[in-house]
PDB file of N, CA and C in Angstrom:
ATOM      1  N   UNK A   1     -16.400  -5.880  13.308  1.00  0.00           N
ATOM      2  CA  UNK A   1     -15.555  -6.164  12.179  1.00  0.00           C
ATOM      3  C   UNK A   1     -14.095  -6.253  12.601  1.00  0.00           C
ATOM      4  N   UNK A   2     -13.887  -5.482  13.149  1.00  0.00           N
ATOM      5  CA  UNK A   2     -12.294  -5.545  13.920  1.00  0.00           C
ATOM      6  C   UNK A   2     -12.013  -6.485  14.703  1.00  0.00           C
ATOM      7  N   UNK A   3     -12.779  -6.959  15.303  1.00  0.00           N
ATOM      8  CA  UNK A   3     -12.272  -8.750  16.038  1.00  0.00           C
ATOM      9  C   UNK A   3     -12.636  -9.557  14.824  1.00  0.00           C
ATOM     10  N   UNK A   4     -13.449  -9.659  14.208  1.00  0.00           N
ATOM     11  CA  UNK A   4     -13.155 -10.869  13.399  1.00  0.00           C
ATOM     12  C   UNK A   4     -11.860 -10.830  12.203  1.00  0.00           C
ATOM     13  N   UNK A   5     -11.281  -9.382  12.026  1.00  0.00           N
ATOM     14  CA  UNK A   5     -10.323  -9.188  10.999  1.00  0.00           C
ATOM     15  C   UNK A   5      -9.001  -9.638  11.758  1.00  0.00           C
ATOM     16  N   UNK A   6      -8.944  -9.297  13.024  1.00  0.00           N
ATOM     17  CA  UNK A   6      -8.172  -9.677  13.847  1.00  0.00           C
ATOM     18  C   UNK A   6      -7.980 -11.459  14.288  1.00  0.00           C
ATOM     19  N   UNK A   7      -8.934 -11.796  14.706  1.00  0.00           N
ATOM     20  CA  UNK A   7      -9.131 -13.410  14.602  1.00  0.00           C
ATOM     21  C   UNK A   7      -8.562 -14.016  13.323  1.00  0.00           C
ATOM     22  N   UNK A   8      -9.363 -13.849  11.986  1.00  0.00           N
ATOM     23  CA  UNK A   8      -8.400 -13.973  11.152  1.00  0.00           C
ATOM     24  C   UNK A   8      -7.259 -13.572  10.671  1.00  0.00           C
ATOM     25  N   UNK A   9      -6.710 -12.467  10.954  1.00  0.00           N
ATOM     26  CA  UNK A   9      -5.124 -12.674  11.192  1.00  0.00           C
ATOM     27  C   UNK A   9      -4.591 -13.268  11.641  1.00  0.00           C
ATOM     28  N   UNK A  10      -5.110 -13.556  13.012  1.00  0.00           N
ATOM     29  CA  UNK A  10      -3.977 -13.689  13.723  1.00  0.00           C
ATOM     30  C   UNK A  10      -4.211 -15.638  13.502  1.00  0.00           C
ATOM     31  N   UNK A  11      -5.232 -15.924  13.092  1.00  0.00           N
ATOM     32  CA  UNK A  11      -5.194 -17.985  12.825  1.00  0.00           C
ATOM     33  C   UNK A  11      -4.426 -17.988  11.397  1.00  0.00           C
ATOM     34  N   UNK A  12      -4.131 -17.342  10.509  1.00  0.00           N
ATOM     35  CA  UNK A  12      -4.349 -17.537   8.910  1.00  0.00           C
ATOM     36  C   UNK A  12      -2.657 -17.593   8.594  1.00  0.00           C
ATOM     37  N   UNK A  13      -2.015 -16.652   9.228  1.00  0.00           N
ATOM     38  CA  UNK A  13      -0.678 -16.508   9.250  1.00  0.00           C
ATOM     39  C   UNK A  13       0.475 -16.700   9.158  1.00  0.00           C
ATOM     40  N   UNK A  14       0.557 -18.225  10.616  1.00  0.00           N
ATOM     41  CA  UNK A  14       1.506 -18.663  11.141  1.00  0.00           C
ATOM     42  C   UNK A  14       2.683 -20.030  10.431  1.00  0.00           C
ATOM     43  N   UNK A  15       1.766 -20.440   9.506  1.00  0.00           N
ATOM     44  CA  UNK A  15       2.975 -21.139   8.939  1.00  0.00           C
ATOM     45  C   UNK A  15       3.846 -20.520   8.058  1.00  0.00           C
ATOM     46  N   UNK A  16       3.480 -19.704   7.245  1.00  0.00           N
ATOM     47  CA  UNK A  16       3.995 -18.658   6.377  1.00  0.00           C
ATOM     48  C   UNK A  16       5.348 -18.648   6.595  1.00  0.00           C
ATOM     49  N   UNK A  17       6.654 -17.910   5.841  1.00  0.00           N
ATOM     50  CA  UNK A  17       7.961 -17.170   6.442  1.00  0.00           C
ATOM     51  C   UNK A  17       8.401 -16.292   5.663  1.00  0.00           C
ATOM     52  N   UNK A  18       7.623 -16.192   4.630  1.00  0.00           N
ATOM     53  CA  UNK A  18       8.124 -15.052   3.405  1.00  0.00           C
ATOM     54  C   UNK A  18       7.827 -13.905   4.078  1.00  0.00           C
ATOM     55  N   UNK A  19       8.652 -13.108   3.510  1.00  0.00           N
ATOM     56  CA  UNK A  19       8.219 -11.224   4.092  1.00  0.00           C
ATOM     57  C   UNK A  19       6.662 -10.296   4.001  1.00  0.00           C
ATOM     58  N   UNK A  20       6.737 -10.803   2.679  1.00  0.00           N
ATOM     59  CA  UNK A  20       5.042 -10.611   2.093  1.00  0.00           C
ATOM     60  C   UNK A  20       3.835 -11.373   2.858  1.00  0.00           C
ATOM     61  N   UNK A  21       2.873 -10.613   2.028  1.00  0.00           N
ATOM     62  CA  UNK A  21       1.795 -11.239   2.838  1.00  0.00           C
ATOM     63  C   UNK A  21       1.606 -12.695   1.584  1.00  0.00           C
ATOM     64  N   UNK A  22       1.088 -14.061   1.937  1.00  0.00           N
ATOM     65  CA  UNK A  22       0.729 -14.802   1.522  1.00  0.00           C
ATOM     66  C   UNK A  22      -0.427 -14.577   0.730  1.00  0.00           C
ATOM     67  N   UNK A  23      -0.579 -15.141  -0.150  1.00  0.00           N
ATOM     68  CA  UNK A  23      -2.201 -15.328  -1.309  1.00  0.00           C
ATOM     69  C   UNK A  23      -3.372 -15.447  -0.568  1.00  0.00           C
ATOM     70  N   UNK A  24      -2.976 -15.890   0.930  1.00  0.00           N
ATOM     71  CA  UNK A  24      -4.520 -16.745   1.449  1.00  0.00           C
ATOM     72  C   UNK A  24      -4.528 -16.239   2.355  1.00  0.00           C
ATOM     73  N   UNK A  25      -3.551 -15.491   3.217  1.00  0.00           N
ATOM     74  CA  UNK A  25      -3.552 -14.594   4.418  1.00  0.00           C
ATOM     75  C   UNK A  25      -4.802 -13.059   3.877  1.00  0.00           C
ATOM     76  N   UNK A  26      -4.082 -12.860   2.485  1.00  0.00           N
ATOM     77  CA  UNK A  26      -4.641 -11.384   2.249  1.00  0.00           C
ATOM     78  C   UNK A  26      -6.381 -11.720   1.496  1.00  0.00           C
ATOM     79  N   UNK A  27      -6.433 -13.319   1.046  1.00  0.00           N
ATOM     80  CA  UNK A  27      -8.121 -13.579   0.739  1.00  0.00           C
ATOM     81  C   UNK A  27      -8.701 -13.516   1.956  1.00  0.00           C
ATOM     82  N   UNK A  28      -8.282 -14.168   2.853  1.00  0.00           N
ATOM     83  CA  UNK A  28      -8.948 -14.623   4.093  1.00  0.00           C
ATOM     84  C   UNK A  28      -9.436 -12.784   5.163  1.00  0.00           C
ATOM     85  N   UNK A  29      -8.467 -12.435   4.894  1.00  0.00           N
ATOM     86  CA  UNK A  29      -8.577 -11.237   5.799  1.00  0.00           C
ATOM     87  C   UNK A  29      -9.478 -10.320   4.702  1.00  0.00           C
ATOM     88  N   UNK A  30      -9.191  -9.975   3.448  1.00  0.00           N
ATOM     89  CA  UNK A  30     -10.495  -9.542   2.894  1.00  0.00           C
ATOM     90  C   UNK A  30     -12.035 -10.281   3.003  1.00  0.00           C
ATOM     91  N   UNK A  31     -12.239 -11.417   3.276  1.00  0.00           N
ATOM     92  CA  UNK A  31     -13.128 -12.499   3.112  1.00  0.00           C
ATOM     93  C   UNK A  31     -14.065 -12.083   4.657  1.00  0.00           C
ATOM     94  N   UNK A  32     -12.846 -12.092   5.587  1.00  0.00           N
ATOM     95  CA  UNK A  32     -13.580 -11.728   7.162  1.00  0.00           C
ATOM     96  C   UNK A  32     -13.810 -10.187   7.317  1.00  0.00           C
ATOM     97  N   UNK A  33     -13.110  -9.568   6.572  1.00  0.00           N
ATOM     98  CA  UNK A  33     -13.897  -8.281   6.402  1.00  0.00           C
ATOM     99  C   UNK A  33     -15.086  -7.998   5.675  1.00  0.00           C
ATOM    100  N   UNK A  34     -15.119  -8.514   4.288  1.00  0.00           N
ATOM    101  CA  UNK A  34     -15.844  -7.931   3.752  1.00  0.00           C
ATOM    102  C   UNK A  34     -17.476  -8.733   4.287  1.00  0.00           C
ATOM    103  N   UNK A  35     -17.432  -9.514   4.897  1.00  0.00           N
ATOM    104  CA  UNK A  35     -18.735  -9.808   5.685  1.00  0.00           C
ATOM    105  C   UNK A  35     -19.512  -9.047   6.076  1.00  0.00           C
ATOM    106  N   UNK A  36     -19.077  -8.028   6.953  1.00  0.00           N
ATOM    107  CA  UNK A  36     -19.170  -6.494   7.787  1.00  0.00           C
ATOM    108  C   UNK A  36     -19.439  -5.032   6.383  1.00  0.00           C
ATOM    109  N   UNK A  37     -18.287  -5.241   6.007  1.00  0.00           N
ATOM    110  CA  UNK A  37     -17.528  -4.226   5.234  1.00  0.00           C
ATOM    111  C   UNK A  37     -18.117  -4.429   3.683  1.00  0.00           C
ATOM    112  N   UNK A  38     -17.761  -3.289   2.952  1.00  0.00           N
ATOM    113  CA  UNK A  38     -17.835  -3.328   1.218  1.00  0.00           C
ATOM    114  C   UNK A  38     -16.660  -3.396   0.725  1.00  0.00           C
ATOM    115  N   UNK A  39     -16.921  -3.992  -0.848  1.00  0.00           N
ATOM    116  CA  UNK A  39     -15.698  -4.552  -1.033  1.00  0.00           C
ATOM    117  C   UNK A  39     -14.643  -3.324  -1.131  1.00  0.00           C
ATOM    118  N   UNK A  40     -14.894  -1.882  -1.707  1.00  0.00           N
ATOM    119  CA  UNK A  40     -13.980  -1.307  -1.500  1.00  0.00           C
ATOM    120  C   UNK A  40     -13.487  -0.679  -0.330  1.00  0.00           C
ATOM    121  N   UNK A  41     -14.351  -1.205   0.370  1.00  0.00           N
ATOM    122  CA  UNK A  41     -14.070  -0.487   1.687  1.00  0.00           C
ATOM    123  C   UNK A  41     -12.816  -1.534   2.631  1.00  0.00           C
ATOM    124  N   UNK A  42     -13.239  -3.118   1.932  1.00  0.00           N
ATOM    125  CA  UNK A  42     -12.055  -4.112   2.584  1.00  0.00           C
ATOM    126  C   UNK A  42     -10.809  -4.018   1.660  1.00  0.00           C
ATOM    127  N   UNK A  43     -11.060  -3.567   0.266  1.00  0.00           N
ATOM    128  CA  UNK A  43     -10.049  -3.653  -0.421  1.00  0.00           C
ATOM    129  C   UNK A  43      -8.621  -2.489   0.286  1.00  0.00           C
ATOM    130  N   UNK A  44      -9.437  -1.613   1.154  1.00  0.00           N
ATOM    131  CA  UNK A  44      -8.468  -0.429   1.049  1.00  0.00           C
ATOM    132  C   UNK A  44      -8.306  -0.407   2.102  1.00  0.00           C
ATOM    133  N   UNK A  45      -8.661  -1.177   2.949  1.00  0.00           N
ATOM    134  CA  UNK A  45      -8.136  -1.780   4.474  1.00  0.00           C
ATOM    135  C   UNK A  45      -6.898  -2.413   4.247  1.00  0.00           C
ATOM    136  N   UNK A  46      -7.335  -3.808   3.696  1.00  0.00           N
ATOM    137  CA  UNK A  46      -6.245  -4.786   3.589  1.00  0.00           C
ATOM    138  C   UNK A  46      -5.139  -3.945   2.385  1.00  0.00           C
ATOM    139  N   UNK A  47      -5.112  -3.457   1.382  1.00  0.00           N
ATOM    140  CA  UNK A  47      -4.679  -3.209   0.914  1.00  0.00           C
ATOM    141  C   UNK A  47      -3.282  -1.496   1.992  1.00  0.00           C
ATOM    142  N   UNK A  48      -3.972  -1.373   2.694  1.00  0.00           N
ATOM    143  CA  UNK A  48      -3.039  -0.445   3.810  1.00  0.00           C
ATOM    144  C   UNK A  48      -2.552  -1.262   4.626  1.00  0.00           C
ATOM    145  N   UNK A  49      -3.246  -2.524   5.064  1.00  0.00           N
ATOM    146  CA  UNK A  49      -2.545  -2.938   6.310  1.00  0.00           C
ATOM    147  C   UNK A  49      -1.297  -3.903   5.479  1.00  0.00           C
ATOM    148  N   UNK A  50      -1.329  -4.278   4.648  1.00  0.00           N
ATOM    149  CA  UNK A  50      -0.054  -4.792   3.729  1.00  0.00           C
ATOM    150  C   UNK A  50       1.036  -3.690   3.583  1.00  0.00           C
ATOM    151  N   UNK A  51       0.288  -2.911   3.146  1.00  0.00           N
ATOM    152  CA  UNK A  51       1.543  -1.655   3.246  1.00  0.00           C
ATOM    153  C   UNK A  51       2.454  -1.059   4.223  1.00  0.00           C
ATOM    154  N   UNK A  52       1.927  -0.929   5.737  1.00  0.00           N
ATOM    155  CA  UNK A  52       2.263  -0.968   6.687  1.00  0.00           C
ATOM    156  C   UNK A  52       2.995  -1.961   7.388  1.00  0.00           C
ATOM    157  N   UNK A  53       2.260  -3.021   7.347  1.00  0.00           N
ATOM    158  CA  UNK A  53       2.930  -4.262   8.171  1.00  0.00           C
ATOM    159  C   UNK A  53       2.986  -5.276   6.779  1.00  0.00           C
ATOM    160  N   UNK A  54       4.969  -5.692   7.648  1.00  0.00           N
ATOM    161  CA  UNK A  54       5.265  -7.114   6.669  1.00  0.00           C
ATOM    162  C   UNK A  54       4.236  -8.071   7.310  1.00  0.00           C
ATOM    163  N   UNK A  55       5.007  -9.275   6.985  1.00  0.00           N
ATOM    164  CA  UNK A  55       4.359 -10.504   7.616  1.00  0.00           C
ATOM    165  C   UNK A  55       4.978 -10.549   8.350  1.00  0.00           C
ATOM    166  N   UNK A  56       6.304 -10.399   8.540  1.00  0.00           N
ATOM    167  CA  UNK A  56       7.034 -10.684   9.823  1.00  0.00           C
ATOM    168  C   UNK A  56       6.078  -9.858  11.189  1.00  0.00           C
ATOM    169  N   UNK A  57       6.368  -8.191  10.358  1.00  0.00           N
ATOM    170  CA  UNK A  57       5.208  -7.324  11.794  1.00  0.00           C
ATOM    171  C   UNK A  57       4.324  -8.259  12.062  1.00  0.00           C
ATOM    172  N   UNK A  58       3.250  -8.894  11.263  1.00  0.00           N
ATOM    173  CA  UNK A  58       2.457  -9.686  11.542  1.00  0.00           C
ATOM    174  C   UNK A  58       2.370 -10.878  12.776  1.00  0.00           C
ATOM    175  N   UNK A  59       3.449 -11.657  12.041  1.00  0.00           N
ATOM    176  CA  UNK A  59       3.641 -12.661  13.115  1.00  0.00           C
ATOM    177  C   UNK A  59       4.238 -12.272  14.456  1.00  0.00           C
ATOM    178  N   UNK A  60       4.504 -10.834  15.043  1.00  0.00           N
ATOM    179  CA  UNK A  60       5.145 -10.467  15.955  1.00  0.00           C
ATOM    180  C   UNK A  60       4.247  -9.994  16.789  1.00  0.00           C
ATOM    181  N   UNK A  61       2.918  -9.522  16.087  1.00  0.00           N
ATOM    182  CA  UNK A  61       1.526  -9.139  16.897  1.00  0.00           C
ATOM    183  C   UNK A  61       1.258 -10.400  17.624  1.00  0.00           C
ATOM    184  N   UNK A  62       1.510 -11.834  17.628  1.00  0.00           N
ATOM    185  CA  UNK A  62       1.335 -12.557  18.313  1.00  0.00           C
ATOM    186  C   UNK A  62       1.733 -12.941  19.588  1.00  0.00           C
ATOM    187  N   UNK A  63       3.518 -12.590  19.369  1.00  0.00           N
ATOM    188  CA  UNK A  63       3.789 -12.832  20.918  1.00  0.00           C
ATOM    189  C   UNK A  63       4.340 -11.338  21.852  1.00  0.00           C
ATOM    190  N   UNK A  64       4.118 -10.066  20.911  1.00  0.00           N
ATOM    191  CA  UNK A  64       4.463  -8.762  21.244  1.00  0.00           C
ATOM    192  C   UNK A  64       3.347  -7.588  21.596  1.00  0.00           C
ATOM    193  N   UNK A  65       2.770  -7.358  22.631  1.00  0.00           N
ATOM    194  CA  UNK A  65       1.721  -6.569  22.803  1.00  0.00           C
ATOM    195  C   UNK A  65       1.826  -5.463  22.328  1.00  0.00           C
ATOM    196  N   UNK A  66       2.752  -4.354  22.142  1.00  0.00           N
ATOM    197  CA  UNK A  66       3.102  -3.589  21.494  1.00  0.00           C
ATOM    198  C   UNK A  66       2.563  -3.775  20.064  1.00  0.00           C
ATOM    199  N   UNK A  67       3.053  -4.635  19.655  1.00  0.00           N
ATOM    200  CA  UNK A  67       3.136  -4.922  17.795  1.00  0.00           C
ATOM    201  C   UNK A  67       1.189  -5.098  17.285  1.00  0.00           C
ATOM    202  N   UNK A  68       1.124  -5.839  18.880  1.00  0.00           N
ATOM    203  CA  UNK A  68      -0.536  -5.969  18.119  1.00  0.00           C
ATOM    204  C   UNK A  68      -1.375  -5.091  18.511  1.00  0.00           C
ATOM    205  N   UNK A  69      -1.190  -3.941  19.285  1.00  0.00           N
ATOM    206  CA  UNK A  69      -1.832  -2.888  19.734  1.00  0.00           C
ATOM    207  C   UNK A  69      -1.310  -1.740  18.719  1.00  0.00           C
ATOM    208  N   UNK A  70      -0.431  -1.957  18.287  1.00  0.00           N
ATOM    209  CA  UNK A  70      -0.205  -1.193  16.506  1.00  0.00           C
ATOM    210  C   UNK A  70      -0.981  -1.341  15.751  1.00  0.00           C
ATOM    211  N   UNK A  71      -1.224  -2.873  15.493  1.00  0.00           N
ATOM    212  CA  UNK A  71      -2.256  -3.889  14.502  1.00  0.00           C
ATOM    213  C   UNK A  71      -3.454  -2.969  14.821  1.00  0.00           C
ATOM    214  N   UNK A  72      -3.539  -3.397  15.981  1.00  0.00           N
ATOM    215  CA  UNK A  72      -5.344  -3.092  16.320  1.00  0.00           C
ATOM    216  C   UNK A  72      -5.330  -1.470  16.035  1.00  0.00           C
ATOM    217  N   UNK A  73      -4.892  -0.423  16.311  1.00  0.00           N
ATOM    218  CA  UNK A  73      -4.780   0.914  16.275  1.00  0.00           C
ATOM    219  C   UNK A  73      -4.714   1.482  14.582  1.00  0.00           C
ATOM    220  N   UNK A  74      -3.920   0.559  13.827  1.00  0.00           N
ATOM    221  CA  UNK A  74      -3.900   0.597  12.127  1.00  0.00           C
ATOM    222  C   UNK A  74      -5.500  -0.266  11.444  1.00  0.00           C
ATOM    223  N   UNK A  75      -5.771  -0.820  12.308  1.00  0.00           N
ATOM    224  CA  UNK A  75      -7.412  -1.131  11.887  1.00  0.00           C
ATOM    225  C   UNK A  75      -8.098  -0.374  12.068  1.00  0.00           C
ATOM    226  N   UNK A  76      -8.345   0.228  13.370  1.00  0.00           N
ATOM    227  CA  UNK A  76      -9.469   1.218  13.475  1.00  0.00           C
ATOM    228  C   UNK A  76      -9.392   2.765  12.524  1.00  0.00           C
ATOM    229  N   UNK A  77      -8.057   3.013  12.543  1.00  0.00           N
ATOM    230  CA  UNK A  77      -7.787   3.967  11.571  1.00  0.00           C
ATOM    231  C   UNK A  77      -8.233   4.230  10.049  1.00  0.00           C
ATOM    232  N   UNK A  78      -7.614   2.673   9.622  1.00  0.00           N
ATOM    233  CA  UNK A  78      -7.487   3.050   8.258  1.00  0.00           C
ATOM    234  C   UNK A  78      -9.479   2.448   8.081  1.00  0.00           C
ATOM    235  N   UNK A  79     -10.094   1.514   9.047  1.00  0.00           N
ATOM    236  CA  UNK A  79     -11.747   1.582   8.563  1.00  0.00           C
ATOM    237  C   UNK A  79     -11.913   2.925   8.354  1.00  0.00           C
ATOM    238  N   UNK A  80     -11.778   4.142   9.609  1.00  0.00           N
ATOM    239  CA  UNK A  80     -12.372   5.269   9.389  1.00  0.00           C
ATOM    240  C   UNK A  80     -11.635   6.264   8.208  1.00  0.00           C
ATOM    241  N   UNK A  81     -10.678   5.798   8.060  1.00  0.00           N
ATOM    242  CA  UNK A  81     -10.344   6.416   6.614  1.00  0.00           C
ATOM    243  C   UNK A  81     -10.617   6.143   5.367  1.00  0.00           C
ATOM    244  N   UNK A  82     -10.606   4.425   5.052  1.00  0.00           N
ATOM    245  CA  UNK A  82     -11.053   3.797   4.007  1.00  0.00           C
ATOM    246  C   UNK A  82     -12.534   4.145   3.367  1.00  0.00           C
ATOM    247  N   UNK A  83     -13.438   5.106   4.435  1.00  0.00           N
ATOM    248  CA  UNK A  83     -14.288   5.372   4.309  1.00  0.00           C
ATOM    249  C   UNK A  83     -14.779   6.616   3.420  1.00  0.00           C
ATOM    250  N   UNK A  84     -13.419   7.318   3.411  1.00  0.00           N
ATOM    251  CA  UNK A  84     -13.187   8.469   2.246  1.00  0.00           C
ATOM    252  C   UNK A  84     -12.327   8.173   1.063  1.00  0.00           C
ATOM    253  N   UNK A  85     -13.142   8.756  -0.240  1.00  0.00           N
ATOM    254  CA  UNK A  85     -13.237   8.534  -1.704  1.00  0.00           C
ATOM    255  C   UNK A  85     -11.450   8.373  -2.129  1.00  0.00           C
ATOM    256  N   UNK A  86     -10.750  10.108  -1.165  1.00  0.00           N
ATOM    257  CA  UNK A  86      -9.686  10.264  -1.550  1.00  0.00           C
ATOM    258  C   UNK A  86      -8.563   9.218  -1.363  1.00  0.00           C
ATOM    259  N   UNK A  87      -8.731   9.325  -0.018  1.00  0.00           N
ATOM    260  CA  UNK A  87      -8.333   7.891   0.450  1.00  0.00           C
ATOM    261  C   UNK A  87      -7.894   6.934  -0.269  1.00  0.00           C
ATOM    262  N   UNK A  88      -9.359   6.561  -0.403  1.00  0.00           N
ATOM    263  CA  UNK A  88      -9.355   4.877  -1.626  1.00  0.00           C
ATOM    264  C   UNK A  88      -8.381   5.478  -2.561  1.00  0.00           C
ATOM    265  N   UNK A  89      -8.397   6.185  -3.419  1.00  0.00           N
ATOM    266  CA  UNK A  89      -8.082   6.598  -4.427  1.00  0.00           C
ATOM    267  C   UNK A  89      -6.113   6.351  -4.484  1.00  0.00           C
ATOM    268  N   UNK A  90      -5.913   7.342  -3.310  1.00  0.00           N
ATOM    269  CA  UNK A  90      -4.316   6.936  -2.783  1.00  0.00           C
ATOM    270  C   UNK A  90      -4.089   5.530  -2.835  1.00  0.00           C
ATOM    271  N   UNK A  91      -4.789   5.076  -2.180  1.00  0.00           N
ATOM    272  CA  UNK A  91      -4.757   3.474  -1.489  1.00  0.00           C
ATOM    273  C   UNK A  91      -4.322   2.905  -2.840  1.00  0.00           C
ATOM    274  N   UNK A  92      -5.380   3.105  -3.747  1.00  0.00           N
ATOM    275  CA  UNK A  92      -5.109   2.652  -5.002  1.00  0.00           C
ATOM    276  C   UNK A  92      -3.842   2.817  -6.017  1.00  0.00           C
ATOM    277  N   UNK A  93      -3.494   4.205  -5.802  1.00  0.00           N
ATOM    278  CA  UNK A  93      -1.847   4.140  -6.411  1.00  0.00           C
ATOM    279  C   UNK A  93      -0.855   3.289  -5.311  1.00  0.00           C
ATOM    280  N   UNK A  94      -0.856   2.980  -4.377  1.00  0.00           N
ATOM    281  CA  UNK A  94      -0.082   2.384  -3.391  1.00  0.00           C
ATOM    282  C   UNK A  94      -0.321   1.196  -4.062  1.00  0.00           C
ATOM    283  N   UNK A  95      -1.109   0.678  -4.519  1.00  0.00           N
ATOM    284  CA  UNK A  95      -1.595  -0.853  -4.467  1.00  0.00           C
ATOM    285  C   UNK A  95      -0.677  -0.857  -5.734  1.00  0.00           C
ATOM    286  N   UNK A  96      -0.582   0.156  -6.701  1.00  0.00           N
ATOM    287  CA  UNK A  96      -0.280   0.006  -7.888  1.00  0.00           C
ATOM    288  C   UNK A  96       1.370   0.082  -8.303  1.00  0.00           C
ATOM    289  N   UNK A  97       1.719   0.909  -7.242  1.00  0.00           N
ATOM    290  CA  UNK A  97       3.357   0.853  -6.991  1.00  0.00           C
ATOM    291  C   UNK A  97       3.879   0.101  -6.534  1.00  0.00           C
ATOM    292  N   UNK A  98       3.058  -1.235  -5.752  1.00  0.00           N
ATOM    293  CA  UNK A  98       3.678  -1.838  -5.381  1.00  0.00           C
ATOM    294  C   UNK A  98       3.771  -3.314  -6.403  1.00  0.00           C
TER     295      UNK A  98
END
């Protein structure tokens, strides 16, 4: 699941320039997750990795090894967290404050 969430990041991205994540960046990356994944389980992925990283972070995982070894390190994390109730639950006021 983590290379293909990654693959689609990192193709879905690049024309973009707004700070935010795009409409089709954040379908697409729920879309290649939730293949693998459940939906609340992609919702509260993508929904952290927005929180964490702009788009700019985003587009910087491309030419910055650093930035995308963040990326990759905030994926494996927040799967094994997204995996608890409380979690989601946070995730969910985050989603809502924002």
């Amino acid at each position: 699941m983590k290379k293909t969430l990654l693959l689609i990041l990192m193709l879905n991205y690049s024309f973009v320039q707004a700070s935010d994540w795009p409409a089709q960046l954040v379908q697409k990356t729920y879309d290649g997750c939730n293949k693998k994944g459940g939906a609340s389980q992609c919702e509260c992925l993508v929904t952290r990795l927005q929180h964490k990283f702009t788009f700019e972070d985003m587009k910087l995982t491309r030419t910055n090894p650093l930035a995308f070894e963040a990326l990759k390190q905030a994926i494996e994390a927040y799967n094994v967290k997204c995996l608890d109730s409380e979690f989601k639950k946070e995730t969910q006021r985050l989603k809502k404050q924002k």
